[in-house]
C-alpha atoms as a PDB file:
ATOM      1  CA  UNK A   1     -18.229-120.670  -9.233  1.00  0.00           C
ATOM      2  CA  UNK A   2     -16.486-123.452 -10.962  1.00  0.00           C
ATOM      3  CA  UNK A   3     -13.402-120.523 -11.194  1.00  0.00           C
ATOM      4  CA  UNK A   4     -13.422-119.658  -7.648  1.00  0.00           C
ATOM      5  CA  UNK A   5     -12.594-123.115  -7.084  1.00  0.00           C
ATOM      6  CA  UNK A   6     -10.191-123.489  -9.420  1.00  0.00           C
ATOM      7  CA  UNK A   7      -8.728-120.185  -8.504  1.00  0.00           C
ATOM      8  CA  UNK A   8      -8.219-119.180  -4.959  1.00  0.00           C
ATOM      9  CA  UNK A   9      -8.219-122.321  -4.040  1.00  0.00           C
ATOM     10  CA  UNK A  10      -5.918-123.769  -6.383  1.00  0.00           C
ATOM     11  CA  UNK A  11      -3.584-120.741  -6.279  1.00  0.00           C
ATOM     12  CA  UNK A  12      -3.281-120.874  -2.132  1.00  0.00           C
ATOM     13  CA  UNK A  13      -2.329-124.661  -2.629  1.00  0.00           C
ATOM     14  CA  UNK A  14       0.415-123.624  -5.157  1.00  0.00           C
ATOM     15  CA  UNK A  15       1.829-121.661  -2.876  1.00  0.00           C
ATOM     16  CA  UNK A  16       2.431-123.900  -0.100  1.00  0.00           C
ATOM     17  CA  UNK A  17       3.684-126.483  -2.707  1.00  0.00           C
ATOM     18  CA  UNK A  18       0.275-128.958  -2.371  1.00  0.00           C
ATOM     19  CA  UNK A  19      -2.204-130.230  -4.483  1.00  0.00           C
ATOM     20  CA  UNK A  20      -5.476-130.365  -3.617  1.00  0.00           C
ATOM     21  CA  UNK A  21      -7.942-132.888  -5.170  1.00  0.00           C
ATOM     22  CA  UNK A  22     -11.592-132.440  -6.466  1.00  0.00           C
ATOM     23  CA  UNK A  23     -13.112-134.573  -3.543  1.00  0.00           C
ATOM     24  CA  UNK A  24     -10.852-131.980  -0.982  1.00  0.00           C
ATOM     25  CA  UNK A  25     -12.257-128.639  -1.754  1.00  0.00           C
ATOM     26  CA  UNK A  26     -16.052-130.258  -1.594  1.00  0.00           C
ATOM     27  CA  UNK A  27     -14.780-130.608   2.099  1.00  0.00           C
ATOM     28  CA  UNK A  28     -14.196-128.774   5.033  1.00  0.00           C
ATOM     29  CA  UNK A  29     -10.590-128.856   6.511  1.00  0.00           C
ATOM     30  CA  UNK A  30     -12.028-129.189  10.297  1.00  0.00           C
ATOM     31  CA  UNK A  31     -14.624-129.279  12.362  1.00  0.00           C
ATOM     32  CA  UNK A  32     -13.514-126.977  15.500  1.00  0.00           C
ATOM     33  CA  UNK A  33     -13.295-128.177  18.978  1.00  0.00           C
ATOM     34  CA  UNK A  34     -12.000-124.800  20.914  1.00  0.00           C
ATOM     35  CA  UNK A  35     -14.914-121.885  21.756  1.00  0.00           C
ATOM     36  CA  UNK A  36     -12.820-119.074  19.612  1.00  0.00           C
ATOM     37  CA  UNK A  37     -12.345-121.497  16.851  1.00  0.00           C
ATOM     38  CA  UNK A  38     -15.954-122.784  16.245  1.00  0.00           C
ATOM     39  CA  UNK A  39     -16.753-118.647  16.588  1.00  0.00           C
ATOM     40  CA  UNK A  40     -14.682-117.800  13.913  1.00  0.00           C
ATOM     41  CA  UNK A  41     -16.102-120.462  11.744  1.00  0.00           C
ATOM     42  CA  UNK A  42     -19.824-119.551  12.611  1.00  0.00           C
ATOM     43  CA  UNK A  43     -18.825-115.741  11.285  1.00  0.00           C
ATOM     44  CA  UNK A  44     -17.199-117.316   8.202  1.00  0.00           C
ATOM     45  CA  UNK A  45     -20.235-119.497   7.680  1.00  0.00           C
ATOM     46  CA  UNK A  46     -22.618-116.399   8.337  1.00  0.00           C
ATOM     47  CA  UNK A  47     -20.829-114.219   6.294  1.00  0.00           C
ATOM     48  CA  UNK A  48     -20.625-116.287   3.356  1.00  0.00           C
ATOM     49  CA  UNK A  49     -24.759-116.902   3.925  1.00  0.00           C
ATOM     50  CA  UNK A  50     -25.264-113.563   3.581  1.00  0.00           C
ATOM     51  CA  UNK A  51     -23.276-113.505   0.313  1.00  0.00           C
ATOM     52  CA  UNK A  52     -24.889-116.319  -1.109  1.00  0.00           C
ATOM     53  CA  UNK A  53     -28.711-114.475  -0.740  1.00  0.00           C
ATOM     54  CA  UNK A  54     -27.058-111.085  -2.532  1.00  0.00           C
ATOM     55  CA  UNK A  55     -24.932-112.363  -5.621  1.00  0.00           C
ATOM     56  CA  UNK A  56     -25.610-116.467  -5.860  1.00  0.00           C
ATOM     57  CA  UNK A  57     -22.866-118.660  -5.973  1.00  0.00           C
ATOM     58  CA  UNK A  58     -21.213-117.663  -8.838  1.00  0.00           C
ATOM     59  CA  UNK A  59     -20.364-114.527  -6.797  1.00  0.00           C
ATOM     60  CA  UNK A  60     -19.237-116.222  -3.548  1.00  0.00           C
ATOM     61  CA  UNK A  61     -15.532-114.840  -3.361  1.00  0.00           C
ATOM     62  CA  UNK A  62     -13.531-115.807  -0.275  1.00  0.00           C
ATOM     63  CA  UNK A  63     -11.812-112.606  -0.129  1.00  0.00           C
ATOM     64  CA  UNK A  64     -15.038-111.114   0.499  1.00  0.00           C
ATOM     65  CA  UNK A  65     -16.278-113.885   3.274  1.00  0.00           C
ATOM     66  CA  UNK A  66     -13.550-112.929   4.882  1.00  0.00           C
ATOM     67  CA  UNK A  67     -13.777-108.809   4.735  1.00  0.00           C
ATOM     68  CA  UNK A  68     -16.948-109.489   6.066  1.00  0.00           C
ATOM     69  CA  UNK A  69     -16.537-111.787   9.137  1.00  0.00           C
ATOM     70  CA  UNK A  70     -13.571-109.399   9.847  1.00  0.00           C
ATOM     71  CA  UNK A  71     -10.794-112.335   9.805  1.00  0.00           C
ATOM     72  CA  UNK A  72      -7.745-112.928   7.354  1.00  0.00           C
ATOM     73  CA  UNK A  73      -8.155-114.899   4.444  1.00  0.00           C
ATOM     74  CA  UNK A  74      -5.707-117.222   5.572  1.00  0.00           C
ATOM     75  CA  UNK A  75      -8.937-118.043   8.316  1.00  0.00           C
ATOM     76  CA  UNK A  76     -11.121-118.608   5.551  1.00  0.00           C
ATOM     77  CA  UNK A  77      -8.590-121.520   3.871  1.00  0.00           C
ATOM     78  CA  UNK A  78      -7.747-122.780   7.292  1.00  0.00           C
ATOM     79  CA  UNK A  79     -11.611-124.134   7.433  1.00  0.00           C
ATOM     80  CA  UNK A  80     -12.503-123.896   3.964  1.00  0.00           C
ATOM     81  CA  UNK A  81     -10.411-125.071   1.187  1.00  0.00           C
ATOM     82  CA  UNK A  82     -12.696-123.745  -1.872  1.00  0.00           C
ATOM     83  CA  UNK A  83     -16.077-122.010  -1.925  1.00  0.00           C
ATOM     84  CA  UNK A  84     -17.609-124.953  -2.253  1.00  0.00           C
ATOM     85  CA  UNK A  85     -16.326-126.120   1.094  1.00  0.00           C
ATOM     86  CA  UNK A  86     -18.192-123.031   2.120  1.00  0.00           C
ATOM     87  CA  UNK A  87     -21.785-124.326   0.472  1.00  0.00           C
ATOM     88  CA  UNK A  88     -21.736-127.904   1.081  1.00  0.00           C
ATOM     89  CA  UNK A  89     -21.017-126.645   4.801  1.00  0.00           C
ATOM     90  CA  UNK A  90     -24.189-124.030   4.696  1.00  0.00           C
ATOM     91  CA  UNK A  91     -26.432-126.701   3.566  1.00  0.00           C
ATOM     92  CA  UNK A  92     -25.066-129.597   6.197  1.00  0.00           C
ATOM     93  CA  UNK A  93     -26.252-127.051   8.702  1.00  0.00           C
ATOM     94  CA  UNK A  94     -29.392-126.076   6.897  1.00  0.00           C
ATOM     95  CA  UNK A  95     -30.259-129.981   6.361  1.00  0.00           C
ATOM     96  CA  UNK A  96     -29.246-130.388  10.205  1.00  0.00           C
ATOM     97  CA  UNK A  97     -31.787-127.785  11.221  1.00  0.00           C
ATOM     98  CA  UNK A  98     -34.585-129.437   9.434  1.00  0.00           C
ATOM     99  CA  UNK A  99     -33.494-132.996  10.529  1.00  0.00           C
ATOM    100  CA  UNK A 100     -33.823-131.548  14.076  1.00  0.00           C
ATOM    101  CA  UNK A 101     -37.606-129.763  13.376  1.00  0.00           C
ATOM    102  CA  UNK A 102     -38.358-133.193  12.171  1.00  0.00           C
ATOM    103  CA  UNK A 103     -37.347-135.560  14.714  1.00  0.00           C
ATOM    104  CA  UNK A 104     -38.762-132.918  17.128  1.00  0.00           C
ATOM    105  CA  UNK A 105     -42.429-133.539  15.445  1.00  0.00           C
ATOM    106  CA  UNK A 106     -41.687-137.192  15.657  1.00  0.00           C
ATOM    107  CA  UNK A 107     -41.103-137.408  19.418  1.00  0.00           C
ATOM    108  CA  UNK A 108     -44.238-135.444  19.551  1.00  0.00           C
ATOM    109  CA  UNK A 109     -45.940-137.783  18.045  1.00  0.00           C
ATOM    110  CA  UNK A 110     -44.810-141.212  19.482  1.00  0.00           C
ATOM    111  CA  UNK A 111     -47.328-143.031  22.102  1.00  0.00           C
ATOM    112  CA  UNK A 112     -50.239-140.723  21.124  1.00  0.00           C
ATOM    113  CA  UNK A 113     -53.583-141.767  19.646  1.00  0.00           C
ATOM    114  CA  UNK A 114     -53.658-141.835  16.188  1.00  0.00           C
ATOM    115  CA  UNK A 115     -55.519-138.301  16.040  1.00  0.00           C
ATOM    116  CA  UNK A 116     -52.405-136.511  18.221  1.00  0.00           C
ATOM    117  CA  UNK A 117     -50.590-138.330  15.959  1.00  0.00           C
ATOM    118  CA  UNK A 118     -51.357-137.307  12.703  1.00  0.00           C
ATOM    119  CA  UNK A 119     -51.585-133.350  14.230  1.00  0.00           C
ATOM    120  CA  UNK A 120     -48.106-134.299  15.442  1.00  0.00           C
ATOM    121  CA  UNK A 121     -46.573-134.781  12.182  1.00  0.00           C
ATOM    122  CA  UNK A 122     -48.720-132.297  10.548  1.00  0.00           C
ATOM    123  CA  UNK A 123     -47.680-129.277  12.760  1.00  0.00           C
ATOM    124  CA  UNK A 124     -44.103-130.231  11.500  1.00  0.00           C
ATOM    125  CA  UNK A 125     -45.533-128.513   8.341  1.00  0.00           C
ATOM    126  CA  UNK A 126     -45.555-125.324  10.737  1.00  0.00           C
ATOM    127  CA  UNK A 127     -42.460-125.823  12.345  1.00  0.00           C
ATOM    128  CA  UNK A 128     -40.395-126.372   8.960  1.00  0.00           C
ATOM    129  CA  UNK A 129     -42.198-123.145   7.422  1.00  0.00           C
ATOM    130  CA  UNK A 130     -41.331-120.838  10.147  1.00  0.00           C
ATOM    131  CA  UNK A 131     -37.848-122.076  10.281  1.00  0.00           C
ATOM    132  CA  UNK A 132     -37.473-121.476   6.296  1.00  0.00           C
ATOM    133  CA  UNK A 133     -38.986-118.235   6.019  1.00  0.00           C
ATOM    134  CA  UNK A 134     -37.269-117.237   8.484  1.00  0.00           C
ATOM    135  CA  UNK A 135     -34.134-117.517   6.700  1.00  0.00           C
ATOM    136  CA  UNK A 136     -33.947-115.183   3.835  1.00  0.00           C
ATOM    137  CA  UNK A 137     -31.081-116.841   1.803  1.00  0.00           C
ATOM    138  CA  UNK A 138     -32.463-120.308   2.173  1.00  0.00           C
ATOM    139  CA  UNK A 139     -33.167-120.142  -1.761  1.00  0.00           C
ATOM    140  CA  UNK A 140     -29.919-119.214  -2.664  1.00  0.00           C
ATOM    141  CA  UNK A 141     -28.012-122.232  -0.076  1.00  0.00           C
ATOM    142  CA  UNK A 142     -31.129-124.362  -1.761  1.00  0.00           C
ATOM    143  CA  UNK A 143     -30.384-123.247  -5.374  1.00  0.00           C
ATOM    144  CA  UNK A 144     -26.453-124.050  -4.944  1.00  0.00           C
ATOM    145  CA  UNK A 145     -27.384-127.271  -3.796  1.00  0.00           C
ATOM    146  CA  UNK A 146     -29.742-128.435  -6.451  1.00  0.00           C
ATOM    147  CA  UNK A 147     -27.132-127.106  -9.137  1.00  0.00           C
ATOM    148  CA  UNK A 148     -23.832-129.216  -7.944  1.00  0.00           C
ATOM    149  CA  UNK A 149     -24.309-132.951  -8.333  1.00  0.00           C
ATOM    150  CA  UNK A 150     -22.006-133.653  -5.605  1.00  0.00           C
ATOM    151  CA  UNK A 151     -24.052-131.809  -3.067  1.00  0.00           C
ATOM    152  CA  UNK A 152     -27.465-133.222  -4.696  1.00  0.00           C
ATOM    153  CA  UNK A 153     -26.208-136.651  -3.821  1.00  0.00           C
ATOM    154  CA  UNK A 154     -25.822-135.172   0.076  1.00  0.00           C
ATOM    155  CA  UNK A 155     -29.572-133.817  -0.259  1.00  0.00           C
ATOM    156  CA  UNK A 156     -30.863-137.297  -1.474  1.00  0.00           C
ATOM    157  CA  UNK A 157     -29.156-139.035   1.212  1.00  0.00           C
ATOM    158  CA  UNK A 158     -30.233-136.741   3.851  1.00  0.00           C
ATOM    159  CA  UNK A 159     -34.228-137.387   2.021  1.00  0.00           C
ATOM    160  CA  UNK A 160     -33.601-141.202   2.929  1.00  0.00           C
ATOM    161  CA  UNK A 161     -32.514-140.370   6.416  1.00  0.00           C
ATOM    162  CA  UNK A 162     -35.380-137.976   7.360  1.00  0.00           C
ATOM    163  CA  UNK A 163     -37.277-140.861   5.883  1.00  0.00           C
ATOM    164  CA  UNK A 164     -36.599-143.273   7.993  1.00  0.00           C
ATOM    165  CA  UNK A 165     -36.866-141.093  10.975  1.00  0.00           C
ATOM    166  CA  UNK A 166     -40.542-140.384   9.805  1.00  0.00           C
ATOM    167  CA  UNK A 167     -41.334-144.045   8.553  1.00  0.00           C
ATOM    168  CA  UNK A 168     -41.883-145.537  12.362  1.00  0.00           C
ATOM    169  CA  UNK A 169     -44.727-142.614  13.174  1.00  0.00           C
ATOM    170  CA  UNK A 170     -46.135-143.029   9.514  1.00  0.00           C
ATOM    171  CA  UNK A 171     -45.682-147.119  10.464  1.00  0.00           C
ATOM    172  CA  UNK A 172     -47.793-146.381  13.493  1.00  0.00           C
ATOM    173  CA  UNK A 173     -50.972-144.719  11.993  1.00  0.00           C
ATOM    174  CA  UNK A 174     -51.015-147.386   9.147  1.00  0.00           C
ATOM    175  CA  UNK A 175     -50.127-150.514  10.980  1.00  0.00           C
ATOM    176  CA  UNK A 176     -51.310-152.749   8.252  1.00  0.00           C
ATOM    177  CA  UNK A 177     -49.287-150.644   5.563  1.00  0.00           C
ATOM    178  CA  UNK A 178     -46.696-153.025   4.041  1.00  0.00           C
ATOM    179  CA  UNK A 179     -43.190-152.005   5.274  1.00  0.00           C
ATOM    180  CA  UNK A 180     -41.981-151.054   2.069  1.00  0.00           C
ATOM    181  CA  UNK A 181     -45.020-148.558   1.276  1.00  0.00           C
ATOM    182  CA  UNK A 182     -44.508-147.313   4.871  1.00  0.00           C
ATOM    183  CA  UNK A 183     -41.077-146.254   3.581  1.00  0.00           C
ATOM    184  CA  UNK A 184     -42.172-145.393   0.353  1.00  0.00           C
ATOM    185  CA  UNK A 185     -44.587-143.041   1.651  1.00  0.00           C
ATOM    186  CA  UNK A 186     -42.270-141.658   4.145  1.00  0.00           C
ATOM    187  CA  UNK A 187     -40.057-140.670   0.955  1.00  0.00           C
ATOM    188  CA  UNK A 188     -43.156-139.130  -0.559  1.00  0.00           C
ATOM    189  CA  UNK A 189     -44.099-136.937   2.367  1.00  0.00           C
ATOM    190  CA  UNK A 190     -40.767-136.011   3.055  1.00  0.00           C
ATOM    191  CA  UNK A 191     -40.062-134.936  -0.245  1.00  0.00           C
ATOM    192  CA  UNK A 192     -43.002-133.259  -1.007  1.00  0.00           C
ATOM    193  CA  UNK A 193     -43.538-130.738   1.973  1.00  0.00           C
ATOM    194  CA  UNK A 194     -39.887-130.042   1.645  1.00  0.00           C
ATOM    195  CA  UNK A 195     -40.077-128.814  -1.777  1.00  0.00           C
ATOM    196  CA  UNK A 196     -43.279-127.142  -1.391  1.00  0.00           C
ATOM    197  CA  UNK A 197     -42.221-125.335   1.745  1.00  0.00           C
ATOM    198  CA  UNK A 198     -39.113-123.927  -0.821  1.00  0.00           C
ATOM    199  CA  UNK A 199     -41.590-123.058  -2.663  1.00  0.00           C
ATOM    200  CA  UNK A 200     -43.604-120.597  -0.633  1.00  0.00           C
ATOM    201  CA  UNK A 201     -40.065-118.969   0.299  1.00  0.00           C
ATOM    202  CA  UNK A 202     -39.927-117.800  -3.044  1.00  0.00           C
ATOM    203  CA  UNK A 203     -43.714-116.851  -3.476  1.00  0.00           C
ATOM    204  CA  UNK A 204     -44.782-113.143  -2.405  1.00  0.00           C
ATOM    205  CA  UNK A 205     -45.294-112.794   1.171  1.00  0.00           C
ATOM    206  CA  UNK A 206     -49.015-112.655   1.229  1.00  0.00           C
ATOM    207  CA  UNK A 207     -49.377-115.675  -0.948  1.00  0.00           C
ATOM    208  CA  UNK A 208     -47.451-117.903   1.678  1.00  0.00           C
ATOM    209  CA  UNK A 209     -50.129-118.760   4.228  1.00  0.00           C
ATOM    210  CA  UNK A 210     -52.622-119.813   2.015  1.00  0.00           C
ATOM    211  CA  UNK A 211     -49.892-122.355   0.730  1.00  0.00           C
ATOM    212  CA  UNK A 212     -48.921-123.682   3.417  1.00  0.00           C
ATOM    213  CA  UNK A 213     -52.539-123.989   4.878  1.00  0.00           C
ATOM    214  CA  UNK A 214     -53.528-126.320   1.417  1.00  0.00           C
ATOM    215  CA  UNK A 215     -50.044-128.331   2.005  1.00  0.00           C
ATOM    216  CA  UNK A 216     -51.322-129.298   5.651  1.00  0.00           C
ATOM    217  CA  UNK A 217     -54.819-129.692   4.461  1.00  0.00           C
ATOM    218  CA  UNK A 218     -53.451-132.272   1.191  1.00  0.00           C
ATOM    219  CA  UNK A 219     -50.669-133.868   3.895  1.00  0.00           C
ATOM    220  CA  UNK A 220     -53.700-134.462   6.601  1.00  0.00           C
ATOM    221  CA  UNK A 221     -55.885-135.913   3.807  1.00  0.00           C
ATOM    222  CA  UNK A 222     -53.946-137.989   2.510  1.00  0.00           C
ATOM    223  CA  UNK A 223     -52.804-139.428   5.977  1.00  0.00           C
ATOM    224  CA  UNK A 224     -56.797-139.738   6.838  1.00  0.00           C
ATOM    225  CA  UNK A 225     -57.639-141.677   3.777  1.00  0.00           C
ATOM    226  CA  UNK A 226     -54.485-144.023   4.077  1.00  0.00           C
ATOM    227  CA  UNK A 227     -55.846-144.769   7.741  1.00  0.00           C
ATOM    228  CA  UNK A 228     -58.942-146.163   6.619  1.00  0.00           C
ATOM    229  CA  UNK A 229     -56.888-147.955   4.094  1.00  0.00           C
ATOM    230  CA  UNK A 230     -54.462-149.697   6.694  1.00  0.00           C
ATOM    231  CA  UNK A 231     -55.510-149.442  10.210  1.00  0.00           C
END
């Protein structure tokens, strides 16, 4: 992928007599106000999606994302400086779906007895499966972002913030729970069925329920026995 960058990218910048920085092609040129505009990006960012599950990042060519949203390439730079524009954009929207599962569960959850509570956050188990299995090329957006530091620094930072959306209902069934285990916890969890629930995308089919089913049994034991602990 590293040659993409450099190349396409590099070479389109050449042309108009500008350099573009490292930091620059990590980033997205705009974020699209007009209707038209924020459809063409959608198609760019669905087309290059698609990519990503068939061939993997090395193969992400812009040419082809934009053959296959049907625009001119010159579409493709006017969002996207590089391919990995394209990525770190896929997974800001992935991570923005999840955030939104989560926070969802989280509302759920807030003024309920501790029982709805703890089903609450455990049904975001559900919630986060569905959404990821329902999306095919999740691995490959997932694998692209584990394998570039820069966008492994986004995923860590968007861990702490689901974290501390989840620490106040976590706070709330362990009210004696030091603050700083409260949010070392919320870490824990948050990390934990995340990676698991990639993990079941990958698994055969058949193999996923009974996965998922031991995560939410492990996540609602451990909440139960940490409730004894701290309530």
């Amino acid at each position: 992928m590293q040659a993409e960058i450099a190349g396409e990218g590099t070479q389109l910048a050449g042309k108009a007599g500008l350099a573009i920085r490292p930091q620059d092609r990590m980033s997205r040129r705009s974020n699209p106000e007009q209707k038209r505009s924020r459809a063409r990006q959608q198609a760019l960012l669905d087309a290059a999606e698609e990519i990503l599950g068939e061939v993997g990042a090395d193969g992400l060519k812009m040419r082809e994302v934009a053959r296959r949203a049907n625009l001119p390439i010159a579409s493709v730079y006017h969002y996207f400086p590089s391919a990995a524009a394209l990525i770190r954009t896929l997974v800001e929207r992935m991570l923005d779906q999840l955030r939104a599962i989560l926070a969802q569960g989280v509302v759920r959850a807030e003024g309920t007895s501790p029982e709805e509570a703890e089903h609450a956050l455990v049904a975001i188990i559900d919630a986060a499966g569905d959404f990821m299995e329902s999306r095919p090329t999740l691995p490959a957006v997932w694998g692209a972002m584990r394998g570039a530091p820069e966008l492994r620094a986004l995923d860590l930072a968007d861990t702490e913030g689901n974290a501390q959306i989840l620490a106040p209902a976590i706070g709330a069934l362990l009210p004696r729970a030091p603050a700083e285990d409260v949010e070392a916890l919320a870490l824990v969890i948050i990390e934990g069925v995340w990676s698991a629930l990639q993990l079941g995308c990958e698994l055969p089919p058949e193999k996923r329920p009974r996965v998922r089913a031991m995560l939410k049994e492990f996540v609602a034991a451990a909440l139960a026995g940490l409730m004894e602990k701290y309530w």
